[in-house]
N, C-alpha and C. Protein backbone atom coordinates (compact mmCIF):
# COMPACT_ATOMS: atom_id res chain seq x y z
N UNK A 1 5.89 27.83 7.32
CA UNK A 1 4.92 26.85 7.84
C UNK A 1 4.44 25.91 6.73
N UNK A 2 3.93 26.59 5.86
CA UNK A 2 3.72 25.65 4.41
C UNK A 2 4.83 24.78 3.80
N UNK A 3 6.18 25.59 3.95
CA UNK A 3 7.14 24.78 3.54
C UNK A 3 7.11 23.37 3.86
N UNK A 4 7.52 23.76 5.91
CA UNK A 4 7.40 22.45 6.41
C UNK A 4 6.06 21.03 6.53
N UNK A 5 5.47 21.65 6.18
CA UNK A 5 4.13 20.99 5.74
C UNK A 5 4.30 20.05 4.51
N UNK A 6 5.15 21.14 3.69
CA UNK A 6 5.00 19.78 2.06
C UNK A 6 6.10 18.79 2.43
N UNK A 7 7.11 19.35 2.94
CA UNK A 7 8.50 18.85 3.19
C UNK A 7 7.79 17.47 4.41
N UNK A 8 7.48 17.50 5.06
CA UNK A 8 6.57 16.49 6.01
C UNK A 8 5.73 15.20 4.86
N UNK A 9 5.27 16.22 4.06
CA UNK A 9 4.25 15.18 3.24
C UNK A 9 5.10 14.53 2.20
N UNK A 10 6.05 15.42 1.54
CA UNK A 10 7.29 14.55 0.67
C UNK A 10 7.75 13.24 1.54
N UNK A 11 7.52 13.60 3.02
CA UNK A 11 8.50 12.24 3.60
C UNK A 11 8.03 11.67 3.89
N UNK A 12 6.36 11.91 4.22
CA UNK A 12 5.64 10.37 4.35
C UNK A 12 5.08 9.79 3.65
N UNK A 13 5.38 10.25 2.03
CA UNK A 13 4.70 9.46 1.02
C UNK A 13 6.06 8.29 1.02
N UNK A 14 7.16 9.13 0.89
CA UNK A 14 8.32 7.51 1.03
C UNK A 14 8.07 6.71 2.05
N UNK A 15 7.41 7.01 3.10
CA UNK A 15 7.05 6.06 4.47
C UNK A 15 6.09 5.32 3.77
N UNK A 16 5.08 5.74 3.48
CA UNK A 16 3.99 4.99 2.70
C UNK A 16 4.14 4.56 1.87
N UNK A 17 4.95 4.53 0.64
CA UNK A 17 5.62 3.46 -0.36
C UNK A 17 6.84 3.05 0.42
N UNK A 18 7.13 2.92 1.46
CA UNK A 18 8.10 1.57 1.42
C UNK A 18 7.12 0.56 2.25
N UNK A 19 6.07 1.00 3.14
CA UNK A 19 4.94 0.41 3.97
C UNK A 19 4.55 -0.57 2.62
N UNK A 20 3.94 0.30 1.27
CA UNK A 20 3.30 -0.65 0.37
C UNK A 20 4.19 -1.83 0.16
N UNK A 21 5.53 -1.28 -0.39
CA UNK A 21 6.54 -2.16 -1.28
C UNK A 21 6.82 -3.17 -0.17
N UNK A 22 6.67 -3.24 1.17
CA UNK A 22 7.03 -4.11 2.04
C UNK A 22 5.33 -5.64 1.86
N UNK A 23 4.32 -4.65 1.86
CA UNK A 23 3.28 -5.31 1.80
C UNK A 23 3.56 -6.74 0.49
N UNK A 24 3.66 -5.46 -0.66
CA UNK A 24 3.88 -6.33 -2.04
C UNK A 24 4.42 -7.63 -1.89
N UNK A 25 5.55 -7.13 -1.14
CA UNK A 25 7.18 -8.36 -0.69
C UNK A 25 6.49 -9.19 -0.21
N UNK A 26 5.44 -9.30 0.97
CA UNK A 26 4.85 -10.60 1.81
C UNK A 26 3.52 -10.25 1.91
N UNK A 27 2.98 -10.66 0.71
CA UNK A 27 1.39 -10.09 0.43
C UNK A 27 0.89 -11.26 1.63
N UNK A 28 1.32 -12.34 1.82
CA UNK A 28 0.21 -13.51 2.94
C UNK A 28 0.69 -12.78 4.54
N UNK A 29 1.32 -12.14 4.62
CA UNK A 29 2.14 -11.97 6.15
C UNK A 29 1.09 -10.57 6.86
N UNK A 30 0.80 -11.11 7.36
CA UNK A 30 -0.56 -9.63 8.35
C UNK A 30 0.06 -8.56 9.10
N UNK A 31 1.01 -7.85 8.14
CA UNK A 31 1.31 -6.78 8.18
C UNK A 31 0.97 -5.19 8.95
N UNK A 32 0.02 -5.80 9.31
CA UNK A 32 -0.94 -4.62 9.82
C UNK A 32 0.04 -3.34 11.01
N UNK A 33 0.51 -4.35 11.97
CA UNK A 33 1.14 -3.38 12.89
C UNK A 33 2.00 -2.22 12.51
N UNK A 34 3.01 -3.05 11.71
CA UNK A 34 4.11 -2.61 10.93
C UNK A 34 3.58 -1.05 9.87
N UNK A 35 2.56 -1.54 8.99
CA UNK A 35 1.76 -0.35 8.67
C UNK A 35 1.29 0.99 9.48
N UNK A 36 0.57 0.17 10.29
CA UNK A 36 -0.21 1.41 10.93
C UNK A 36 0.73 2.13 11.64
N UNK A 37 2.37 1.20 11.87
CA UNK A 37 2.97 2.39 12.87
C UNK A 37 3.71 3.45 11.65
N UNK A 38 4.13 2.76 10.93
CA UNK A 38 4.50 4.08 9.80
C UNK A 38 3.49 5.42 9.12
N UNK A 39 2.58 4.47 9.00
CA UNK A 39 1.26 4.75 8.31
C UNK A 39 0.37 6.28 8.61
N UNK A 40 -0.15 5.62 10.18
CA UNK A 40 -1.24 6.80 10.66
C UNK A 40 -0.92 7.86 10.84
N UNK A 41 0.29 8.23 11.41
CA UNK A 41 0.81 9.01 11.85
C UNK A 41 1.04 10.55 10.82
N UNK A 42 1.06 10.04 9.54
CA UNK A 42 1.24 11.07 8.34
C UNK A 42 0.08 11.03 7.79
N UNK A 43 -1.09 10.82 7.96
CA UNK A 43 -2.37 10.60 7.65
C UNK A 43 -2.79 11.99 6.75
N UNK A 44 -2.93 13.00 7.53
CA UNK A 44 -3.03 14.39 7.00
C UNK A 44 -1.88 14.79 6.00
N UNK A 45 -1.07 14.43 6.11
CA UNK A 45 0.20 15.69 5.56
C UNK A 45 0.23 14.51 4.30
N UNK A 46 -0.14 13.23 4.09
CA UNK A 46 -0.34 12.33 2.43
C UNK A 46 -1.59 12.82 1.96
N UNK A 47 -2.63 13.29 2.93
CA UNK A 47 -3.78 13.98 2.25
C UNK A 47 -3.40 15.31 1.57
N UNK A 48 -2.75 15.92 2.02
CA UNK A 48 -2.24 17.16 1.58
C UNK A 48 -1.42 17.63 0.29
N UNK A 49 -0.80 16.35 0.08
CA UNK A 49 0.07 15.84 -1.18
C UNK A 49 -0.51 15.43 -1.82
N UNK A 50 -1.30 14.33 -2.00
CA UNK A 50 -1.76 13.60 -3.38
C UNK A 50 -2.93 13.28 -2.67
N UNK A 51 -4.23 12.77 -3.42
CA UNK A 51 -5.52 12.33 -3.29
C UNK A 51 -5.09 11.01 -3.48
N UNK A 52 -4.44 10.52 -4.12
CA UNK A 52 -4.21 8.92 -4.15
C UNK A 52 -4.23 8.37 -3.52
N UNK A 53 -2.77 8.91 -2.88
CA UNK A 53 -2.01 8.98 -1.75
C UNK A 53 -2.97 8.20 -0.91
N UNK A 54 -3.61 9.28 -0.36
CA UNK A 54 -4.61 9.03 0.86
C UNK A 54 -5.89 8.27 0.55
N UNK A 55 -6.36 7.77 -0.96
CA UNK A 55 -7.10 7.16 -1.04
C UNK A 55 -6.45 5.38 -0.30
N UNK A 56 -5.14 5.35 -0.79
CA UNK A 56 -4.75 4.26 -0.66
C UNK A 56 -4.55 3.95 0.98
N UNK A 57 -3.97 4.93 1.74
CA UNK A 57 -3.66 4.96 2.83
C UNK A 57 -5.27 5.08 4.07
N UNK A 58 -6.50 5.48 3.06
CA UNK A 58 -7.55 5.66 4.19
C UNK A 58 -8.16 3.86 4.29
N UNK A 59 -7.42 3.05 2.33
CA UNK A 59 -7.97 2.03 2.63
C UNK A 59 -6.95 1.07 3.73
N UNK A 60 -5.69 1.47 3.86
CA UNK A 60 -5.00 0.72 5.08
C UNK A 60 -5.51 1.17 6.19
N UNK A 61 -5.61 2.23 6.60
CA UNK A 61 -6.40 2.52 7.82
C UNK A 61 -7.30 1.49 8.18
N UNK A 62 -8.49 1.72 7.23
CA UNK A 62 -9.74 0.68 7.84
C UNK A 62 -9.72 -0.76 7.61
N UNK A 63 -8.82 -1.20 6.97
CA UNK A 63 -8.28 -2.39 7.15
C UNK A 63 -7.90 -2.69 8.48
N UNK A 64 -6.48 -2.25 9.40
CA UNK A 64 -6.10 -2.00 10.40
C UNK A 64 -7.16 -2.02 11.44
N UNK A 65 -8.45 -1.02 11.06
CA UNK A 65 -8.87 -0.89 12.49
C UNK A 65 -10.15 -2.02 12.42
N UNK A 66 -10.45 -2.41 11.33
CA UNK A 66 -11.41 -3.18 11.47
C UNK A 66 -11.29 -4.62 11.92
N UNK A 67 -9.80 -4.90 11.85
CA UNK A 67 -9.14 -6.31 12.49
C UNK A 67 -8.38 -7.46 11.47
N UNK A 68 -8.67 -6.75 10.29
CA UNK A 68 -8.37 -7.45 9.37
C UNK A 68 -6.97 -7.64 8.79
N UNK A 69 -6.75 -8.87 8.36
CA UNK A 69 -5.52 -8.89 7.67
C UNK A 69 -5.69 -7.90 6.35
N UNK A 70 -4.20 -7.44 6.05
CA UNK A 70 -4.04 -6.53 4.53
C UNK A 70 -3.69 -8.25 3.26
N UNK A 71 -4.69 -7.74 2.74
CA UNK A 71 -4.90 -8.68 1.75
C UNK A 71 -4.34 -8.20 0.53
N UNK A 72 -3.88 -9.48 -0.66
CA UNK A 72 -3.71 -9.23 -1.66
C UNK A 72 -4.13 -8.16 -2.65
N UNK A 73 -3.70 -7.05 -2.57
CA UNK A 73 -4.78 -5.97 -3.68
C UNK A 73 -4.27 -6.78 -4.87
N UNK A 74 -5.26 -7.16 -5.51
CA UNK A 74 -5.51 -7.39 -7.05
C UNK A 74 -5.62 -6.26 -7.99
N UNK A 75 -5.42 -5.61 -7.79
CA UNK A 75 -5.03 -4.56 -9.05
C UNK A 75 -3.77 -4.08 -9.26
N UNK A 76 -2.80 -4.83 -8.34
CA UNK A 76 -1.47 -4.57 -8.72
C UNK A 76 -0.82 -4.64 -10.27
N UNK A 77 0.29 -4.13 -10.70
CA UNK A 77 0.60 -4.64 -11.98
C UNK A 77 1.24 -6.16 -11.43
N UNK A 78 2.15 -5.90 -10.31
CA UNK A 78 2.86 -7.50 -9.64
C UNK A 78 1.68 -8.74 -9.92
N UNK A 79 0.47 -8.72 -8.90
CA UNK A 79 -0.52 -9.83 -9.42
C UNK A 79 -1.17 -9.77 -10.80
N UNK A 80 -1.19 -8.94 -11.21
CA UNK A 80 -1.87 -9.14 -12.96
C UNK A 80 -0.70 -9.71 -13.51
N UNK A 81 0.15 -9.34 -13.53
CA UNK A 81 1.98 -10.37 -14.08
C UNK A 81 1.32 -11.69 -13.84
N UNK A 82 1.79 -12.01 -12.64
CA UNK A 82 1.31 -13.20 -12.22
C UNK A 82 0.53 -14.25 -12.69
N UNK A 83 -0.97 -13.26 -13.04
CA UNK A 83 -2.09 -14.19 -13.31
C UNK A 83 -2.08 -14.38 -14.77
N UNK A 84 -0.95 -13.58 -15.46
CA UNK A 84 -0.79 -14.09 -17.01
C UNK A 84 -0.03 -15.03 -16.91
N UNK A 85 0.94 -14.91 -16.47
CA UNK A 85 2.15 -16.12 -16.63
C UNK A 85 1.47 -17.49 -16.25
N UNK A 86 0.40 -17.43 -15.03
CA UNK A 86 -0.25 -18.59 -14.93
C UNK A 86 -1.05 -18.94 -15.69
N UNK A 87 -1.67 -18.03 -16.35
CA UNK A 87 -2.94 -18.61 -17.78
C UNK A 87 -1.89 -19.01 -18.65
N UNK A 88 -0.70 -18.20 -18.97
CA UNK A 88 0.17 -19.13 -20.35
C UNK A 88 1.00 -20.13 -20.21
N UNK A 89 1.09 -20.42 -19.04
CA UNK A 89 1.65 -21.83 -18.55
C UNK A 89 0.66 -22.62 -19.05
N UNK A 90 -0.78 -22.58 -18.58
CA UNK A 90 -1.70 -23.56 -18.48
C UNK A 90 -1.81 -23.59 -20.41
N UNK A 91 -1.84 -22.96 -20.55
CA UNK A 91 -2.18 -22.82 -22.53
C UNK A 91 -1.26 -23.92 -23.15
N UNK A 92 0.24 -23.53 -22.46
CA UNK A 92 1.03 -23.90 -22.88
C UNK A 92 0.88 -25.97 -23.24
N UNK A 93 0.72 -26.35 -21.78
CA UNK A 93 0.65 -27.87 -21.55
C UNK A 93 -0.88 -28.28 -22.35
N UNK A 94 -1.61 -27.55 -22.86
CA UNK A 94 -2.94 -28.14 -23.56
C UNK A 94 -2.96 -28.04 -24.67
């Protein structure tokens, strides 16, 4: 019973990182459906695996139910890239 339990939660953390890595891909695109159908469904068994995990996944949840588009997380390493290359562009031309 435990087995199948971790073996469940091993497979919906890959559900839940390809949900993210899809987000990353089209951070403006309101993703939401697409999430929540991969998403909710392993809710418990990513709690069960990692605290992260489910920190990250309780904040897609209430995103989802509150109506909202999934917005840019800014603490990515992808947008911190980003927002350097744009400050040393700007350095660059001054």
């Amino acid at each position: 019973m435990a087995v199948r339990k971790l073996e469940r939660a091993v497979q919906s953390t890959r559900i839940l990182k390809r949900a993210v890595s899809f987000r990353r891909a089209r951070p403006r695109n309101p993703a939401a459906h697409l999430v929540e159908e991969l998403v909710t469904p392993h809710a418990e068994n990513v709690c069960l695996l990692c605290a992260a995990s489910s920190s990250l996944m309780f904040n897609l949840i209430t995103r989802i139910e509150s109506g909202n588009e999934i917005a840019v997380d800014r603490n990515t390493d992808q947008y911190k890239r980003q927002r350097v290359h744009r400050v040393s562009r700007g350095r660059r031309r001054s």
